[in-house]
Structures are given as C-alpha cells and as structure tokens.
Protein backbone atom coordinates (compact mmCIF):
# COMPACT_ATOMS: atom_id res chain seq x y z
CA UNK A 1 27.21 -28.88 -60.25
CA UNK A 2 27.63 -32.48 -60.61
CA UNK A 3 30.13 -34.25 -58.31
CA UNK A 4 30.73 -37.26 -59.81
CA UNK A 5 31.27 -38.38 -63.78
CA UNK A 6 28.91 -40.73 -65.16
CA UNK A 7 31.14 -43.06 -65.71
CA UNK A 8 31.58 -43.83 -62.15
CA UNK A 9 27.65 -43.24 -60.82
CA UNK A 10 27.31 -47.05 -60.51
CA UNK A 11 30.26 -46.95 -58.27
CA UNK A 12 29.59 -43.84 -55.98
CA UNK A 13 26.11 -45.73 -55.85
CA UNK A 14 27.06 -49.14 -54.56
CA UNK A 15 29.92 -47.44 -51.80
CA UNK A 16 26.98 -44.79 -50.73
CA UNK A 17 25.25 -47.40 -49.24
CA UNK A 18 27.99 -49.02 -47.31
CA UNK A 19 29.09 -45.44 -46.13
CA UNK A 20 25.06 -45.02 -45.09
CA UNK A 21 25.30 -48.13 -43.35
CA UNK A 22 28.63 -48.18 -41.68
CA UNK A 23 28.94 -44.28 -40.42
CA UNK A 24 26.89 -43.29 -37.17
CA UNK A 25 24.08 -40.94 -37.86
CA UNK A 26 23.66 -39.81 -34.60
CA UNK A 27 25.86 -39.19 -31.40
CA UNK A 28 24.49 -38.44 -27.87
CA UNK A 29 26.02 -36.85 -25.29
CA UNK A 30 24.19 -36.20 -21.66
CA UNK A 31 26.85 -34.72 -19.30
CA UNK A 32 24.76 -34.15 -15.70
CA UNK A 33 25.76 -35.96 -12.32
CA UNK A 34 25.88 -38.81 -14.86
CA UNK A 35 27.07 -39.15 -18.64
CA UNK A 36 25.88 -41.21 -21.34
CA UNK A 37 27.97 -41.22 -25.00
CA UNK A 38 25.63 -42.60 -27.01
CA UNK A 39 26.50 -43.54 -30.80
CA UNK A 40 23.75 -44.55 -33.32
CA UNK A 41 24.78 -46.48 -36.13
CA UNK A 42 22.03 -47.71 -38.20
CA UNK A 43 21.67 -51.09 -36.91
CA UNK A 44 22.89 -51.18 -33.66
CA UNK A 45 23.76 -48.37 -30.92
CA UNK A 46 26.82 -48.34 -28.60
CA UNK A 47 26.61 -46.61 -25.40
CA UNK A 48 29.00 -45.60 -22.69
CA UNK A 49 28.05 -44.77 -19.44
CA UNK A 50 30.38 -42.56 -16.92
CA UNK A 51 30.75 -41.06 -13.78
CA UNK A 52 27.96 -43.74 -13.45
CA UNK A 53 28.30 -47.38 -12.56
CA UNK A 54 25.68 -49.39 -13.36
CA UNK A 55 25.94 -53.46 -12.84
CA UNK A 56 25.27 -55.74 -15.68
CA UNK A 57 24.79 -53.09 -18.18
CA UNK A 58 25.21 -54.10 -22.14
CA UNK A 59 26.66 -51.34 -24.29
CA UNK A 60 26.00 -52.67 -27.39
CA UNK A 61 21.61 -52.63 -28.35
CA UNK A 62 20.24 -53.66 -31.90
CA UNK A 63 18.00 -51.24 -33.59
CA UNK A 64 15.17 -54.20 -33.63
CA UNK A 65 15.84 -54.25 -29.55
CA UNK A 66 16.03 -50.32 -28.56
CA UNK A 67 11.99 -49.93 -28.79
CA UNK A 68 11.44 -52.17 -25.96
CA UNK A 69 14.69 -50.91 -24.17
CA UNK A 70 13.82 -47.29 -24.31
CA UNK A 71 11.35 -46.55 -21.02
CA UNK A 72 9.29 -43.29 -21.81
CA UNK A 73 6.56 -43.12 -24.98
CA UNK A 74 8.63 -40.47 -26.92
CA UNK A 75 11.67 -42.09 -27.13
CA UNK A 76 10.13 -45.69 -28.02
CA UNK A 77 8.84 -43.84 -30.96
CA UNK A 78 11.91 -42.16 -32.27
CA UNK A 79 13.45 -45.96 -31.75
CA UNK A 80 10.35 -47.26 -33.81
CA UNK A 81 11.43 -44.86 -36.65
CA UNK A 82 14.91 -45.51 -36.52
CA UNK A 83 14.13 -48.87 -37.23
CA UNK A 84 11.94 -47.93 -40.29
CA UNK A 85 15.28 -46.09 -41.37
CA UNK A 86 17.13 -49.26 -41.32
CA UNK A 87 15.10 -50.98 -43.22
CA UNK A 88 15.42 -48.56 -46.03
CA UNK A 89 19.23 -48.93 -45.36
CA UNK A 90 19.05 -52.51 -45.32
CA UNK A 91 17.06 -52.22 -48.99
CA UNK A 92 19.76 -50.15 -50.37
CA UNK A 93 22.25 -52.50 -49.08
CA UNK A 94 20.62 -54.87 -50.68
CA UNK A 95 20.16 -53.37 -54.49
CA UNK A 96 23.85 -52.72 -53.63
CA UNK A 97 25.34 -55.44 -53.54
CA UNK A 98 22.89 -56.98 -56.39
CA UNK A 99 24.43 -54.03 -58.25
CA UNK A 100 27.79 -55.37 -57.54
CA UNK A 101 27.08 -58.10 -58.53
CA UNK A 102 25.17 -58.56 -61.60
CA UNK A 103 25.62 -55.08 -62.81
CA UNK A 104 24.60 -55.54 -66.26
CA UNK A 105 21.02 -57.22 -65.32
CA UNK A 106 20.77 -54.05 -62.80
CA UNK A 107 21.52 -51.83 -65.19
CA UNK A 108 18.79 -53.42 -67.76
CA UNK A 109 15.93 -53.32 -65.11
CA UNK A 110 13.25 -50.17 -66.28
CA UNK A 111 14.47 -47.83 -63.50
CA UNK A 112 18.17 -46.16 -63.14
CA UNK A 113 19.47 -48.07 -60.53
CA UNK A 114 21.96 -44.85 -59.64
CA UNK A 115 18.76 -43.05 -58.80
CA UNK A 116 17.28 -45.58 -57.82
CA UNK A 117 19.67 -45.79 -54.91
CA UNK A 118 20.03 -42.06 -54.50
CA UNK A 119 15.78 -42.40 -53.66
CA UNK A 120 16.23 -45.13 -51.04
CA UNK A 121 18.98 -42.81 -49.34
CA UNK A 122 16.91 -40.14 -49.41
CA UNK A 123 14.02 -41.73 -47.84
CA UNK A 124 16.15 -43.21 -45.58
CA UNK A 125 17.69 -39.80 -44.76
CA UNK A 126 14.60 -38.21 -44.75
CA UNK A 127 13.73 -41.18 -41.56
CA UNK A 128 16.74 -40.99 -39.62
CA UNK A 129 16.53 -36.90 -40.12
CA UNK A 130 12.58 -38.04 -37.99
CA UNK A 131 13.93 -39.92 -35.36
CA UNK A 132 16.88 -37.29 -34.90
CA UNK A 133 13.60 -34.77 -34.15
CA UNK A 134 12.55 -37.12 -31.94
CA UNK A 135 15.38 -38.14 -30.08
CA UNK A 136 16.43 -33.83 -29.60
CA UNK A 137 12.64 -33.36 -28.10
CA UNK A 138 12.59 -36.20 -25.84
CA UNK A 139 15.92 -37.04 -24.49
CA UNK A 140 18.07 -35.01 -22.42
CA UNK A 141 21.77 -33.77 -23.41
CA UNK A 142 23.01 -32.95 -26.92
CA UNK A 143 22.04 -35.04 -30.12
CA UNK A 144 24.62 -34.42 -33.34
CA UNK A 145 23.59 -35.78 -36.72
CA UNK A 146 26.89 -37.47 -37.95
CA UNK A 147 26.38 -39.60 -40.50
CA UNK A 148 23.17 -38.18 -41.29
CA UNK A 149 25.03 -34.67 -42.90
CA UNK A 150 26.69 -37.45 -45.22
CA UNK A 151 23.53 -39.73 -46.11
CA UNK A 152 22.07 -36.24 -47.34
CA UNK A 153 25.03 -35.44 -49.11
CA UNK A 154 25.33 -38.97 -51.13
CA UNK A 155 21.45 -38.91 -51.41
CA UNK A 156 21.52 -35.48 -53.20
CA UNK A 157 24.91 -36.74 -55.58
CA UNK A 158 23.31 -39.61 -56.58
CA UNK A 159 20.18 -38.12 -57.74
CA UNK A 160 21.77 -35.25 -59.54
CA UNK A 161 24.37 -37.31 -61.20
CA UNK A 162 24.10 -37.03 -65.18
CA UNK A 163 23.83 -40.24 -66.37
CA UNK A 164 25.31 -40.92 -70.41
C-alpha cells in the first residue's frame, strides 16, 4: 500500500525531515525519591527535575554536550550515538532544504532524491532506535520512543513511494 501519490513524494520528503528533526524521539521518565522528565529531541534534550532541587542546574543540554555530561560509560555511549543520529538528521535537513530549493537540479542528480531521503531517515532511525537500546539498559526509569515510531513510519513511506 502506498501512502502517498507521486505527485507529492518530493513534498512528504522535504516535511519528513523537519518532522524527524523537530518531534522528540525519546522521553524519560524516572519516578523514585526523585524524578527526572527527560525529553530527547534530536539536537538538544530538555530535562525537568522534581521532588528534587538541585542549585544551578541547566535544563536545556545539546546533543554535541550530553557525552561529556552523562557520568557512567554506558550512557556516554548511547549519547555518542545519539549524536551520530543527528548528524544523519542534520544531512537530511540539509538535502531538504536543497530540495526546496532548487528542486529541479535535485531532481536531475543520478539518485531519487525521495529515496534518497527515505535512506537517510532510515539510517537515522535505525541510530536513534541504538541509542534508545542503550539508554533502556543503562538508565533507570522508563524510556518511550516518541518520535522515533514516526521517523520509522516516514522512513518506510518514503522508500515505498511509487515514483512516475
């Protein structure tokens, strides 16, 4: 079953990415004697700390910052490959908005740029879906893949759309 016409693959392509980029992929929650909300977007987290006061504390943490932040081995490397994620985010935003663009000289280039950017969502799917592994087996409370249910979903339209 195809979910989207032809006709409109470029489009459904080029908002994919922002959707990829701008929903959170993951949500913690740790409710112990503390809690922690934790939302991870792809290039920054927000976190919320209550029932817990903590001076001088920053909520907001870019994804280039959380590998140093994070304190045990396991969770520096699920931050390490959330970072590889949004990188592959931060490519398809890229062919996006070059698709936007100039979508005629996209469109010309030797590879479908609709699959093109169904690949790159994939992958980066595929890396967040890694660190979400990660980030279940070494932090404490409840991880929920967001976003990441709907970077799958675009991912899978975009490379089973039937291009004309």
């Amino acid at each position: 079953m195809v979910w989207v016409r032809s006709d409109y693959a470029g489009e459904l392509a080029v908002v994919s990415a922002w959707l990829s980029a701008l929903l959170p992929w993951s949500v913690t929650v740790i409710d112990r004697e503390f809690g922690v909300l934790a939302i991870r977007f792809v290039f920054f987290r927000i976190q919320y700390l209550y029932r817990l006061e903590l001076p001088n504390t920053n909520p907001f943490l870019w994804v280039f910052a959380a590998p140093a932040y994070e304190g045990t081995a396991g969770l520096k490397l699920a931050s390490w490959v959330w970072l590889g994620g949004a990188a592959v985010v931060a490519l398809a935003l890229l062919l996006s908005v070059a698709y936007y663009a100039a979508e005629e000289r996209v469109e010309a280039l030797p590879v479908d740029p609709v699959r093109l950017m169904g690949g790159l969502l994939g992958l980066a799917a595929l890396v967040h879906t890694g660190a979400l592994v990660l980030f279940w087996r070494h932090q404490l409370g409840l991880t929920v893949p967001v976003g990441l249910v709907v970077m799958w979903l675009l991912a899978g339209s975009l490379l089973r759309v039937e291009r004309a």
